[in-house]
PDB file of N, CA and C in Angstrom:
ATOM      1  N   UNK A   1      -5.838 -15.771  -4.749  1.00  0.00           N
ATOM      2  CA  UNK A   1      -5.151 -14.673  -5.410  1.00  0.00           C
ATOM      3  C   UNK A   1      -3.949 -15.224  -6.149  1.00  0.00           C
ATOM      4  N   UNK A   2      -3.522 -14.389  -6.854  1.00  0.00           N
ATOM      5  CA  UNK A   2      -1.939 -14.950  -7.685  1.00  0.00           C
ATOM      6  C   UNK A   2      -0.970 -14.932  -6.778  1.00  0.00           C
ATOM      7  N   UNK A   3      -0.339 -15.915  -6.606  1.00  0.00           N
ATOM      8  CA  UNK A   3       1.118 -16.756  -5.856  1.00  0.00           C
ATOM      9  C   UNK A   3       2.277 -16.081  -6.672  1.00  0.00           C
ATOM     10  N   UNK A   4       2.323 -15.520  -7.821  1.00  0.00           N
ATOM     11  CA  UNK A   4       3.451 -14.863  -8.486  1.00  0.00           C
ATOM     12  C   UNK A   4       3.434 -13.554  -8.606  1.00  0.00           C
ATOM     13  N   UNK A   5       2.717 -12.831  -8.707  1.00  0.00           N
ATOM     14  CA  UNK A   5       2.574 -11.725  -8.923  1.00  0.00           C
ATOM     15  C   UNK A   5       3.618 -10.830  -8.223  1.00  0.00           C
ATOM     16  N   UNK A   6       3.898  -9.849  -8.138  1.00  0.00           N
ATOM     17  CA  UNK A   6       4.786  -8.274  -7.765  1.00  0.00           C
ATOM     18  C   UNK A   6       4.003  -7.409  -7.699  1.00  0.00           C
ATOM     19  N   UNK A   7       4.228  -6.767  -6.707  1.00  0.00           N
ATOM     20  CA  UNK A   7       3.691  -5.530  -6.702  1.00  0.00           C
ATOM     21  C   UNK A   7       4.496  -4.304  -6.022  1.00  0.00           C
ATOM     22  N   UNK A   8       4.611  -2.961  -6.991  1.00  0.00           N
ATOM     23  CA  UNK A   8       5.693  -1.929  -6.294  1.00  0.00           C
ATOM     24  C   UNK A   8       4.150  -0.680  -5.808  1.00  0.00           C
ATOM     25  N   UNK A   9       5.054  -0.069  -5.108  1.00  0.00           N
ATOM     26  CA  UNK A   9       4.241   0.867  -4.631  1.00  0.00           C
ATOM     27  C   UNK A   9       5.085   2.072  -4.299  1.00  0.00           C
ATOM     28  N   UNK A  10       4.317   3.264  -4.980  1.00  0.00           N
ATOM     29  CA  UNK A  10       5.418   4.840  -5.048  1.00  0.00           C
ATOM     30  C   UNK A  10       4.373   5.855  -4.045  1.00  0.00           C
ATOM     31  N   UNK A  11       5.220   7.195  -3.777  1.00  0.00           N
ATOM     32  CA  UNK A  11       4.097   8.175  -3.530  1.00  0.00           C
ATOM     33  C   UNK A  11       4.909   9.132  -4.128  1.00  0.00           C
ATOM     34  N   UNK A  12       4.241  10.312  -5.033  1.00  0.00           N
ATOM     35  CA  UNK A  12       4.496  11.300  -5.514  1.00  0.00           C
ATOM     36  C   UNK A  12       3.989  11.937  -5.563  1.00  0.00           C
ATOM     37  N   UNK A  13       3.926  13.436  -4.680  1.00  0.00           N
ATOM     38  CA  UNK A  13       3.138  14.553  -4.801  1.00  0.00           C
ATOM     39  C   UNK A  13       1.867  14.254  -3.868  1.00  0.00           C
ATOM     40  N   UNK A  14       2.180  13.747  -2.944  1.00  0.00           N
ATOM     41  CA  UNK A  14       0.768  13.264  -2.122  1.00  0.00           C
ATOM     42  C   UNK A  14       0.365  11.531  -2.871  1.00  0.00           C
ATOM     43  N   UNK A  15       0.655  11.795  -4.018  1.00  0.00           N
ATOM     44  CA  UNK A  15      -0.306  10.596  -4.301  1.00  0.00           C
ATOM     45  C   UNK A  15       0.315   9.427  -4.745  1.00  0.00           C
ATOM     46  N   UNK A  16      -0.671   8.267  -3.918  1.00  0.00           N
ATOM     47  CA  UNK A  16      -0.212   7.160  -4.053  1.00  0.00           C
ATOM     48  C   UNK A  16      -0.358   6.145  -5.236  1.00  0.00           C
ATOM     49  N   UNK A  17       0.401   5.662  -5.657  1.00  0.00           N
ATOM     50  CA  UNK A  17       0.471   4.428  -6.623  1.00  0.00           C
ATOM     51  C   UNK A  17       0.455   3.095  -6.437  1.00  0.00           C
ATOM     52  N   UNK A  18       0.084   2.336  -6.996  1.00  0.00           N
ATOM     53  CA  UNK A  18       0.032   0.729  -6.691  1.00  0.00           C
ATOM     54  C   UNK A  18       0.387   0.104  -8.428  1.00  0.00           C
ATOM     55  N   UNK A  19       1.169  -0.800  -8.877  1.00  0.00           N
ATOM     56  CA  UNK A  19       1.289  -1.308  -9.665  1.00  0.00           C
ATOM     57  C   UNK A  19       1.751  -2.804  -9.233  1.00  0.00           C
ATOM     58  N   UNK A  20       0.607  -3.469 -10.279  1.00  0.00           N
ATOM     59  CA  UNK A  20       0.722  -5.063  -9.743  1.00  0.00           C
ATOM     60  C   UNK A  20       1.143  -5.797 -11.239  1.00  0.00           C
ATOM     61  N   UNK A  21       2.050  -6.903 -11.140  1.00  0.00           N
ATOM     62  CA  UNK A  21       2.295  -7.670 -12.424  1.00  0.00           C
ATOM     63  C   UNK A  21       1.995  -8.717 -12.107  1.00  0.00           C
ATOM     64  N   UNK A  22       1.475  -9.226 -12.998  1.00  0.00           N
ATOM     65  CA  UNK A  22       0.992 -11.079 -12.525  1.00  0.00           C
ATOM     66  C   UNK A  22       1.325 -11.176 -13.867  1.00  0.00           C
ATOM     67  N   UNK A  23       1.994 -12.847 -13.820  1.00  0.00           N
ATOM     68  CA  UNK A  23       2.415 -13.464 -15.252  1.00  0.00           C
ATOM     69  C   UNK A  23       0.616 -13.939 -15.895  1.00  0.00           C
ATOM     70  N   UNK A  24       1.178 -13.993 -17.071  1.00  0.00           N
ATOM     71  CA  UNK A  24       0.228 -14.007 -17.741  1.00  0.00           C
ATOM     72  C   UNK A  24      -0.858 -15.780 -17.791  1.00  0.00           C
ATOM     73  N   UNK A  25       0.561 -16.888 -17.368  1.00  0.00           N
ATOM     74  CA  UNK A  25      -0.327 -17.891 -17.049  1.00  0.00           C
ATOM     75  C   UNK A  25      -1.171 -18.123 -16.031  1.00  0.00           C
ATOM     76  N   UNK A  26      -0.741 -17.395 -14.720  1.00  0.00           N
ATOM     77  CA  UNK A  26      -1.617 -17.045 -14.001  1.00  0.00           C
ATOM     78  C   UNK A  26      -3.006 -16.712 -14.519  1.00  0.00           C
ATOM     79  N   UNK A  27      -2.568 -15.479 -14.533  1.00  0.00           N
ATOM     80  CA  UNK A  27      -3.746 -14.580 -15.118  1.00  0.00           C
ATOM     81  C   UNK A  27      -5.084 -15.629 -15.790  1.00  0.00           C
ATOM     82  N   UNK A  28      -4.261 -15.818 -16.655  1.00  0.00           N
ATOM     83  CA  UNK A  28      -5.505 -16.463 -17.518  1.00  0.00           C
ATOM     84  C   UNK A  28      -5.769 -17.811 -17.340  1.00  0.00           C
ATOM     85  N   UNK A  29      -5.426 -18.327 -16.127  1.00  0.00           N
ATOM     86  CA  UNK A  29      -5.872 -19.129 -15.461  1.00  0.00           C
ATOM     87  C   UNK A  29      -7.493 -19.116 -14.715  1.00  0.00           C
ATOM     88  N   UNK A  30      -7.502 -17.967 -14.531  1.00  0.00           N
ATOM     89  CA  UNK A  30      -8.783 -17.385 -14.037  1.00  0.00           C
ATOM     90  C   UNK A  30      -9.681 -16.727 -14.697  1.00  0.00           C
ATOM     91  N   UNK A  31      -8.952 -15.637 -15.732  1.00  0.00           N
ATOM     92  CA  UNK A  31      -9.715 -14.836 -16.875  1.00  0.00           C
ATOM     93  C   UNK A  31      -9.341 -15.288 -18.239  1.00  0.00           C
ATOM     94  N   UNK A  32     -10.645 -14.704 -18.564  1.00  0.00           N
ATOM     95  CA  UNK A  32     -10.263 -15.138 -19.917  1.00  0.00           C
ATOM     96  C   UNK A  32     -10.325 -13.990 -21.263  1.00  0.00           C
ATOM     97  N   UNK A  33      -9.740 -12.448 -20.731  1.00  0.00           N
ATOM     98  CA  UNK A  33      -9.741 -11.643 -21.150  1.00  0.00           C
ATOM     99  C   UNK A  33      -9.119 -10.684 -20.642  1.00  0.00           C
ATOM    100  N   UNK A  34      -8.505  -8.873 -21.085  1.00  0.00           N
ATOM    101  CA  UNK A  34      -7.997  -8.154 -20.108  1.00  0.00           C
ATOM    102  C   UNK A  34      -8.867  -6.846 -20.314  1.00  0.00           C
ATOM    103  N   UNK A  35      -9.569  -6.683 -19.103  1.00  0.00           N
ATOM    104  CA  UNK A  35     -10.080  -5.217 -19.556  1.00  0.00           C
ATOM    105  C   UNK A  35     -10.284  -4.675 -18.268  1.00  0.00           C
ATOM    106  N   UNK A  36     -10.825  -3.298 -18.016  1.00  0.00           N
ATOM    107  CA  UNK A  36     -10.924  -2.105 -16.683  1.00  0.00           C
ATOM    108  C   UNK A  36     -11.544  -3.064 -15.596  1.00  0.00           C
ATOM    109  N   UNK A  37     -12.988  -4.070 -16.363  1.00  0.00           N
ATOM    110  CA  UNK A  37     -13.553  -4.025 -15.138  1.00  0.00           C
ATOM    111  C   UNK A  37     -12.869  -5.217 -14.423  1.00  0.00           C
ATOM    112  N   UNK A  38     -12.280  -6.015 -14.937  1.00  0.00           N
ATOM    113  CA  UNK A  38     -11.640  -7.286 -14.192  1.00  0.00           C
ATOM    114  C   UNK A  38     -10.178  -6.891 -13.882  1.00  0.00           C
ATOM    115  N   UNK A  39      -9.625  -5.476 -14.024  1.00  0.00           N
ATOM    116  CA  UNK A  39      -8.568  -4.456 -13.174  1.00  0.00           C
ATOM    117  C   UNK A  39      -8.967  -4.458 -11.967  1.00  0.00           C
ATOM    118  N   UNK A  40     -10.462  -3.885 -11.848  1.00  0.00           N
ATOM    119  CA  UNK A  40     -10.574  -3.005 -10.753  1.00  0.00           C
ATOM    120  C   UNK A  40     -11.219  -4.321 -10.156  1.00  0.00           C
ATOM    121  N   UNK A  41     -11.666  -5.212 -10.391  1.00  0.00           N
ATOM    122  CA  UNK A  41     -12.087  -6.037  -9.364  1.00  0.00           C
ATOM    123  C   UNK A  41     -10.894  -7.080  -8.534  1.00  0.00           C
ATOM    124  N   UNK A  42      -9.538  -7.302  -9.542  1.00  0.00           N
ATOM    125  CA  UNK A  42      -8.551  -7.865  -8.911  1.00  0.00           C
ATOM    126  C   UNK A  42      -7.679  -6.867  -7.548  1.00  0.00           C
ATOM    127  N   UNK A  43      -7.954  -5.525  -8.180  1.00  0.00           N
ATOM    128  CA  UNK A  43      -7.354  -4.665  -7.255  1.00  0.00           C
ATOM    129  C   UNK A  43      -8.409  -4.718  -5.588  1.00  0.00           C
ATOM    130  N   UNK A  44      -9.713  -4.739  -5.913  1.00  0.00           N
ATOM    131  CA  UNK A  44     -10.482  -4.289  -5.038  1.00  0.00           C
ATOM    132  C   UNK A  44      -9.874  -5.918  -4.026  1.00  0.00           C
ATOM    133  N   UNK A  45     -10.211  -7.006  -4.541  1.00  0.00           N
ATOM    134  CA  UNK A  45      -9.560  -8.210  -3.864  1.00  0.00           C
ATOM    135  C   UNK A  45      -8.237  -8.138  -3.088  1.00  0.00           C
ATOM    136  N   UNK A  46      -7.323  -7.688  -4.022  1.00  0.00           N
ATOM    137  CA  UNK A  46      -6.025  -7.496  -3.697  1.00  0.00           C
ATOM    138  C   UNK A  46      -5.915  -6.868  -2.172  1.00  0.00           C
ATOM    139  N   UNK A  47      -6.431  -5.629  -2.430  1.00  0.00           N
ATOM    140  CA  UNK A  47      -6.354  -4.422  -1.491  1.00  0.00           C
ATOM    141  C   UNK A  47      -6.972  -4.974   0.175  1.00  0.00           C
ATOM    142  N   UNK A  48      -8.169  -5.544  -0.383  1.00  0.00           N
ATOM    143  CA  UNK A  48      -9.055  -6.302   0.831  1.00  0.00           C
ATOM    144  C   UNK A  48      -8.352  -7.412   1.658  1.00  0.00           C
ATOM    145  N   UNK A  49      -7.278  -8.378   0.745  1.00  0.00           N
ATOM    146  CA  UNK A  49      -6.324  -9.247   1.587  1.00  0.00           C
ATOM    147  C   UNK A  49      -5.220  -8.287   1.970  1.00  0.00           C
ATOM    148  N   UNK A  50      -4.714  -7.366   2.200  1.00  0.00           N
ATOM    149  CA  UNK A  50      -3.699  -6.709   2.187  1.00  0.00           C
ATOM    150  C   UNK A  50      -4.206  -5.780   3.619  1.00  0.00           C
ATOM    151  N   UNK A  51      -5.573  -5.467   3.871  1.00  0.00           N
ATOM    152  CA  UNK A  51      -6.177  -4.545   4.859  1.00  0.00           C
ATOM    153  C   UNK A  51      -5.753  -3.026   4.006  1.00  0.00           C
ATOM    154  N   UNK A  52      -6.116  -2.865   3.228  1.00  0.00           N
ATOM    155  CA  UNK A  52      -5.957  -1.640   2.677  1.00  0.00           C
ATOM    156  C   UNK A  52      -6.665  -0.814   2.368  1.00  0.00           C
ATOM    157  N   UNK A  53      -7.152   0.161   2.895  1.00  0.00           N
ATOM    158  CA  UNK A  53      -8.348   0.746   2.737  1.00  0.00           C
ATOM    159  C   UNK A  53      -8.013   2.123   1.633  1.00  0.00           C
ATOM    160  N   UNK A  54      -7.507   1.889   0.827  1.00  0.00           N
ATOM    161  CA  UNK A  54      -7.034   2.644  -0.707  1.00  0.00           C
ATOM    162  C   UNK A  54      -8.190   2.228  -1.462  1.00  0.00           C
ATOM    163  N   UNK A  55      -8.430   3.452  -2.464  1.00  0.00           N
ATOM    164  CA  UNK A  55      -9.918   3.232  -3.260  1.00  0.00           C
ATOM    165  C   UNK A  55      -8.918   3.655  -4.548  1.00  0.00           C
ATOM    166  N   UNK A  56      -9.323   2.490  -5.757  1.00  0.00           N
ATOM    167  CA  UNK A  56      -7.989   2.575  -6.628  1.00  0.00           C
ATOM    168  C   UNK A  56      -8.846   3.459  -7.852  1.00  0.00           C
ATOM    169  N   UNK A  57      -7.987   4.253  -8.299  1.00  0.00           N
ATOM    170  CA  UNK A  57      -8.626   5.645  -9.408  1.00  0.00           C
ATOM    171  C   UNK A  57      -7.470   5.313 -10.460  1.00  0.00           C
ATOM    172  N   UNK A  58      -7.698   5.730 -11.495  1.00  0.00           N
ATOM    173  CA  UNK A  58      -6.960   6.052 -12.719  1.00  0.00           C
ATOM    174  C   UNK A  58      -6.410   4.304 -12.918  1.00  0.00           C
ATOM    175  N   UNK A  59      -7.275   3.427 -13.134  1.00  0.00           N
ATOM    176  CA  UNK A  59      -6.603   2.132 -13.835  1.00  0.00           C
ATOM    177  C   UNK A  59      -6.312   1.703 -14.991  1.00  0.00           C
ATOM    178  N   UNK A  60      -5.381   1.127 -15.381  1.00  0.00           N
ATOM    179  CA  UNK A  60      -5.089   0.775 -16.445  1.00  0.00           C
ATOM    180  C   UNK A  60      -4.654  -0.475 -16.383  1.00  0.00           C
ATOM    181  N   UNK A  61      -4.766  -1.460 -16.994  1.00  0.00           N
ATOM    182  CA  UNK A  61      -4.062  -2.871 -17.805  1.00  0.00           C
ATOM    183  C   UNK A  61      -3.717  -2.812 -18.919  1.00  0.00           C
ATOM    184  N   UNK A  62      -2.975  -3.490 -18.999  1.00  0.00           N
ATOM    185  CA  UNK A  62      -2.004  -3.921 -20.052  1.00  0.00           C
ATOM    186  C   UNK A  62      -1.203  -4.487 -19.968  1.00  0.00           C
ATOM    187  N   UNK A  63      -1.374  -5.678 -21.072  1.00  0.00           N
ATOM    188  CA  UNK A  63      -0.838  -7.382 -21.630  1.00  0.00           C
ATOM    189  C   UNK A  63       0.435  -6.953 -22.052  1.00  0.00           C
ATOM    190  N   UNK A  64       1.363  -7.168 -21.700  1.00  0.00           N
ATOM    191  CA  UNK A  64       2.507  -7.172 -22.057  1.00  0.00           C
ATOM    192  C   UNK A  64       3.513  -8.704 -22.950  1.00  0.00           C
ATOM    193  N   UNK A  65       2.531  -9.051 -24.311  1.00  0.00           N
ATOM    194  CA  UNK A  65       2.905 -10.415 -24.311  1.00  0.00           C
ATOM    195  C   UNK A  65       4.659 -10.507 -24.460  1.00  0.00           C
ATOM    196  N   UNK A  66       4.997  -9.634 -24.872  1.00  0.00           N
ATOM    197  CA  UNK A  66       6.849 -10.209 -24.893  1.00  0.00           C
ATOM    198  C   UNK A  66       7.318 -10.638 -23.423  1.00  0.00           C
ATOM    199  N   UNK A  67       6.936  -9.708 -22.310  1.00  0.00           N
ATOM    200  CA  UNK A  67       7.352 -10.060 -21.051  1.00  0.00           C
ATOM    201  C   UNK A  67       6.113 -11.423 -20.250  1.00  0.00           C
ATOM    202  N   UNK A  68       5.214 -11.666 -20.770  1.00  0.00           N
ATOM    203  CA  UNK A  68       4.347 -12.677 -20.324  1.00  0.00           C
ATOM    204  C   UNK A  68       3.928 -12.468 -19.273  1.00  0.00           C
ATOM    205  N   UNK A  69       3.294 -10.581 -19.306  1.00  0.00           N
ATOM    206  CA  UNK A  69       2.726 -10.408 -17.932  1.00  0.00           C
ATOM    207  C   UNK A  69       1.473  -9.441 -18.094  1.00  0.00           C
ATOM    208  N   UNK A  70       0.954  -9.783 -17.064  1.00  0.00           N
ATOM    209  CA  UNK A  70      -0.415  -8.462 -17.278  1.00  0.00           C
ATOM    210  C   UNK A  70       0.349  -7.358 -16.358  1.00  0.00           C
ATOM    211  N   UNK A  71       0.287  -5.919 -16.463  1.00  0.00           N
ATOM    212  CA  UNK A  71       0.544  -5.117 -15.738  1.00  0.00           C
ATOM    213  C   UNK A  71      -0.840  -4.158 -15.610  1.00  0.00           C
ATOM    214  N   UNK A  72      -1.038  -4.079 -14.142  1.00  0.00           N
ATOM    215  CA  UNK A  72      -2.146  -3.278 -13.738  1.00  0.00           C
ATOM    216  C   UNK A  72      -1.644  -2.324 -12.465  1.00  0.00           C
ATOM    217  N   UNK A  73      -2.152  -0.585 -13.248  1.00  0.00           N
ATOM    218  CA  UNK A  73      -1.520   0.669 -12.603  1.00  0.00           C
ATOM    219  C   UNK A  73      -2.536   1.280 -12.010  1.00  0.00           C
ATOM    220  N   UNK A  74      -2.659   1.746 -10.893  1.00  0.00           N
ATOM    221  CA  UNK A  74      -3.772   2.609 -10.566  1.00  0.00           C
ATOM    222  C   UNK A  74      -3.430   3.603  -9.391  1.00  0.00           C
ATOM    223  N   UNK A  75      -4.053   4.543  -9.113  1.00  0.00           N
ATOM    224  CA  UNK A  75      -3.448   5.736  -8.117  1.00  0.00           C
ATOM    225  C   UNK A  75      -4.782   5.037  -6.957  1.00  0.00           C
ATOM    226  N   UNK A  76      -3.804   5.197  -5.596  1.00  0.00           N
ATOM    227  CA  UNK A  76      -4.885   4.975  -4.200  1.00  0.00           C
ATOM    228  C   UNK A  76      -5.200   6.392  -3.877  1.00  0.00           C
ATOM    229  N   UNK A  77      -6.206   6.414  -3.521  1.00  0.00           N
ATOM    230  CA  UNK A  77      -7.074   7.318  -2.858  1.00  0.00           C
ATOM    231  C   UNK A  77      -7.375   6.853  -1.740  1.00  0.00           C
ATOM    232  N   UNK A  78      -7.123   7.411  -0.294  1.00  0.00           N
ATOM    233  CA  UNK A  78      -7.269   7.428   1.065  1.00  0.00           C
ATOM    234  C   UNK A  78      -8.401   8.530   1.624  1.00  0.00           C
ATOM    235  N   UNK A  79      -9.465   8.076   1.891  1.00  0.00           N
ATOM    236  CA  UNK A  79     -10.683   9.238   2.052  1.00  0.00           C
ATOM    237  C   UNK A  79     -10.553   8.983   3.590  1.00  0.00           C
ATOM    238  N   UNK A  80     -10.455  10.479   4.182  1.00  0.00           N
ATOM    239  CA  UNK A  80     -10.894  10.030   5.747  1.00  0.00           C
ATOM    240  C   UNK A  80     -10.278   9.034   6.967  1.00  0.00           C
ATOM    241  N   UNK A  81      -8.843   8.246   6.577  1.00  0.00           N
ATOM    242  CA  UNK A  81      -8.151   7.442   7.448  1.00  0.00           C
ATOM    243  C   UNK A  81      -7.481   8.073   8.197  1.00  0.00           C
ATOM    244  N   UNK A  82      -7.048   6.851   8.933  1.00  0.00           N
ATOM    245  CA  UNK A  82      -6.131   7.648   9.977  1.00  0.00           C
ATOM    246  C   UNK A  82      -4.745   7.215   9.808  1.00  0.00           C
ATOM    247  N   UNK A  83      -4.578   6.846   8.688  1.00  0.00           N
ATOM    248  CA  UNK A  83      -3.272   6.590   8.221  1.00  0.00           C
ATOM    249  C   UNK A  83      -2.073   7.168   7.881  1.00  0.00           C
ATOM    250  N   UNK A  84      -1.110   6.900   8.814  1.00  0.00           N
ATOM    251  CA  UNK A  84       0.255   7.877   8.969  1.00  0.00           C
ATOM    252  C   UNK A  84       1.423   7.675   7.598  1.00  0.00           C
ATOM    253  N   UNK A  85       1.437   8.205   6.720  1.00  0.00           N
ATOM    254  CA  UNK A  85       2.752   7.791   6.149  1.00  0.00           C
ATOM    255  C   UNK A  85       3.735   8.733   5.872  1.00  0.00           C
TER     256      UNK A  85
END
C-alpha cells in the first residue's frame, strides 16, 4: 500500500466519509492512470488492511497536479455491523 498517503475521516448526518491523498509519485508508481475503477479497488485494499468492513459509495478521484496528489472521496456504507460509533 502507499507509505505516504493521509487519510481524514468525517461523519455527517449518519454518514460516513473516507478521503485518502496519496502523492502522486507514489501513485503512479503503481498506476498508470486515474479513473473510478482503480478508486474503488485502492479503497477496497485500503479498507481490508485497516479491518474495515465499510462498503465505499459515491467515489470520486481527482489529480490534483499543483498539489502533486491524487485525492480519492467516497461515503462508507455499514450494512448490518455491530459497530458502535
Amino acid at each position: 500500500m502507499f507509505n505516504e498517503s493521509r487519510e481524514t475521516r468525517t461523519v455527517r448526518d449518519g454518514v460516513y466519509h473516507l478521503s485518502l491523498q496519496i502523492p502522486e509519485k507514489e501513485y503512479f508508481l503503481v498506476y498508470d492512470n486515474v479513473s473510478e475503477n482503480i478508486a474503488l479497488e485502492i479503497l477496497n485494499h485500503y479498507l481490508k488492511i485497516h479491518q474495515d468492513d465499510g462498503e465505499p459509495q459515491n467515489i470520486n478521484i481527482n489529480y490534483n497536479r499543483n498539489a502533486h496528489m491524487i485525492n480519492i472521496e467516497a461515503d462508507l456504507k455499514y450494512i448490518g455491523n455491530a459497530k458502535k460509533h
